[in-house]
Each structure stands twice: as C-alpha cells, then as structure tokens.
Protein backbone atom coordinates (compact mmCIF):
# COMPACT_ATOMS: atom_id res chain seq x y z
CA UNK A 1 90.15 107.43 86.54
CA UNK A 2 86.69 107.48 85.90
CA UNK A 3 84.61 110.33 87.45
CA UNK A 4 81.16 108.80 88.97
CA UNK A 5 79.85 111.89 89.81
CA UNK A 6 79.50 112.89 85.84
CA UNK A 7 77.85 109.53 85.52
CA UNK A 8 75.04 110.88 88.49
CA UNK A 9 74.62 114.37 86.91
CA UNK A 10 74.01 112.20 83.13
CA UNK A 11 71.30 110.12 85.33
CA UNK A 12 69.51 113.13 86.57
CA UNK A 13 69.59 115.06 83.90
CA UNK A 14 68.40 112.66 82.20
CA UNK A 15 65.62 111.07 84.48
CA UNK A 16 64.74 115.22 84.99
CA UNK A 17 64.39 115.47 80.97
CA UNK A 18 61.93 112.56 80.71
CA UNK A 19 59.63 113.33 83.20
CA UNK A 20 59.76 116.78 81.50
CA UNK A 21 58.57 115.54 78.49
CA UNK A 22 56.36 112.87 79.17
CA UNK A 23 54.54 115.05 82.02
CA UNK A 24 53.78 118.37 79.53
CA UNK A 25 52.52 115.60 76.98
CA UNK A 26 50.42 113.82 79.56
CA UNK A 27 49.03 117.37 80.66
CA UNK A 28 48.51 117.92 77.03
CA UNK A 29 46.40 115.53 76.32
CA UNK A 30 44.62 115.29 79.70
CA UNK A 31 43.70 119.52 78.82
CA UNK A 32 42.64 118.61 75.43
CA UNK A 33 40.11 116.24 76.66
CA UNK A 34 38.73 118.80 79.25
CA UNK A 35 38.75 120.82 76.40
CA UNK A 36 35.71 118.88 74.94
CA UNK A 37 38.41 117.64 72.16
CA UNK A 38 39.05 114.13 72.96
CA UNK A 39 41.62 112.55 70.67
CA UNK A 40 40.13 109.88 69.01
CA UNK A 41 41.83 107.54 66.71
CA UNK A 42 40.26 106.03 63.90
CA UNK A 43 41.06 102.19 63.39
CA UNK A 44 44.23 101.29 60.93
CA UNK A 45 44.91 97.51 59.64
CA UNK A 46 48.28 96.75 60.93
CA UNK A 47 49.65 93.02 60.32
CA UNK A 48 51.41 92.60 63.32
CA UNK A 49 49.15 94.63 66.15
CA UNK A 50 48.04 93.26 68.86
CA UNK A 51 44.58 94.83 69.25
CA UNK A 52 43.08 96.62 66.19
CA UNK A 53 39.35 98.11 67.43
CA UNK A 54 36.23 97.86 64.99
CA UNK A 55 34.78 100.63 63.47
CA UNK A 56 31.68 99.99 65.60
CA UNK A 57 34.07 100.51 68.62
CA UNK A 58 35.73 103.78 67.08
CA UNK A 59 32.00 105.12 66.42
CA UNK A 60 31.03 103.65 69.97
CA UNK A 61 34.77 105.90 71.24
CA UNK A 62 33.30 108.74 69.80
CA UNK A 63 29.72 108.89 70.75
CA UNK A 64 30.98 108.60 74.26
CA UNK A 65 33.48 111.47 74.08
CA UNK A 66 30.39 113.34 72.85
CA UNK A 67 28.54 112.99 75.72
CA UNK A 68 31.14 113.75 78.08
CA UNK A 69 31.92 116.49 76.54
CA UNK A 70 28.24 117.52 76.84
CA UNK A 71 28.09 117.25 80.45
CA UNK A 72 30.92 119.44 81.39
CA UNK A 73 30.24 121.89 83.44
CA UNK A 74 33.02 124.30 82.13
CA UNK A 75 32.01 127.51 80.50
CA UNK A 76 32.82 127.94 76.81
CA UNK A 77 35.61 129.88 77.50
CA UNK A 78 37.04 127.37 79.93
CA UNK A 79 37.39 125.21 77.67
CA UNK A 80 39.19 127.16 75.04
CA UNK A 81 41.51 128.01 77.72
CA UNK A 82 42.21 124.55 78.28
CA UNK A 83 42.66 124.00 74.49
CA UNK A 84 45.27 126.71 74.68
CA UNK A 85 47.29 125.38 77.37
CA UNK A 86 47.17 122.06 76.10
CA UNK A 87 48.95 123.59 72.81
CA UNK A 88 51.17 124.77 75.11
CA UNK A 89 51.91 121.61 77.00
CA UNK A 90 52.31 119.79 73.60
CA UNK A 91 54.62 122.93 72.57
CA UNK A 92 56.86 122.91 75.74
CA UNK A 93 57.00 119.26 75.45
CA UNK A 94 58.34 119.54 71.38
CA UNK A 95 60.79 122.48 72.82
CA UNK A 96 62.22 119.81 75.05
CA UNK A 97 62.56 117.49 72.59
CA UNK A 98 64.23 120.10 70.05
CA UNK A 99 66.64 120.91 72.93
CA UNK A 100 67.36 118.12 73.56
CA UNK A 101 68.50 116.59 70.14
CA UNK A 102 70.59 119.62 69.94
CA UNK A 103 72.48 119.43 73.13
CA UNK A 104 73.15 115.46 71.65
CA UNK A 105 74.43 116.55 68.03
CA UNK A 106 77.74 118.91 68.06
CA UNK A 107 77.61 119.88 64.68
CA UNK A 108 74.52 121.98 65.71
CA UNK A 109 76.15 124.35 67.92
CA UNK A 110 79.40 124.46 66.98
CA UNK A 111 81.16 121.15 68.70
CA UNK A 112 83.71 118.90 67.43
C-alpha cells in the first residue's frame, strides 16, 4: 500500500526548502546592491550562449551601478549593515544547501 500522505510531506518539504533557498539568495543579492556593491559580471566568451554583453556594455553596467550607488541616501553605516546581512542571507542560504545534501546522503550521518 502506498502511503500518499509521505508523498505530501516530500512535496512540502520540499517546495518549503526551495523557497528557503532561493528567497535568502534573492535577499542576498538585493542587500548587496543596497549595499553600494552591485555584482557586476565581467563578459566571458562562451560558444554556445545565447547573449554574451560587450565590454562597452560591462563598462556601461558599471558606470551605472556607480551612480546609483552615489545617490543613496543611506548613511555609511547603513550600508555596511546591509553588506553584513547580505553575507548572512548568502550564509543561511549555503547552510540550507549543506543541510540539505546531508539529510539526502546516509553515509553522512550514519544511515544505511
């Protein structure tokens, strides 16, 4: 007999774990930016991408970040604080992660 009510608890567990994850990384990176620390990724040559920006754009990526970060009305120490918990968004959202691969393999805590 196959019990359908382990099969819901997998699903929200499961849909619960995600949004964990994906929400303390989204956080993360939306604190970093108020931060004045925008992440900005310098162009790579890949063979089989779909969109790969110019340098001029990268530069042009950058110069904006620069001035938003200019005009912010935050305080210096605002923004540090916002650095901070964006470590700890990207922290909490590694933690998860971790957790997770160890609830998945047994021979980390002692299973089968």
């Amino acid at each position: 007999m196959i019990d359908w009510f382990s099969f819901v608890i997998v699903l929200v567990a499961s849909l619960v774990g995600a949004s964990v994850v994906v929400s303390a990384y989204a956080l993360g990176i939306r604190l970093l930016t108020i931060g004045g620390r925008t992440p900005v990724v310098a162009p790579a040559e890949f063979t089989d991408a779909i969109t790969v920006i110019s340098p001029e754009e990268a530069a042009k990526a950058a110069r904006r970040a620069e001035k938003a970060a200019r005009k912010s009305p935050l305080t210096d120490g605002q923004k540090r604080m916002a650095v901070v918990g964006a470590w700890a968004c990207f922290a909490l959202s590694g933690i998860a992660v971790l957790y997770g691969i160890y609830l998945i393999v047994p021979a980390l805590h002692g299973g089968g």
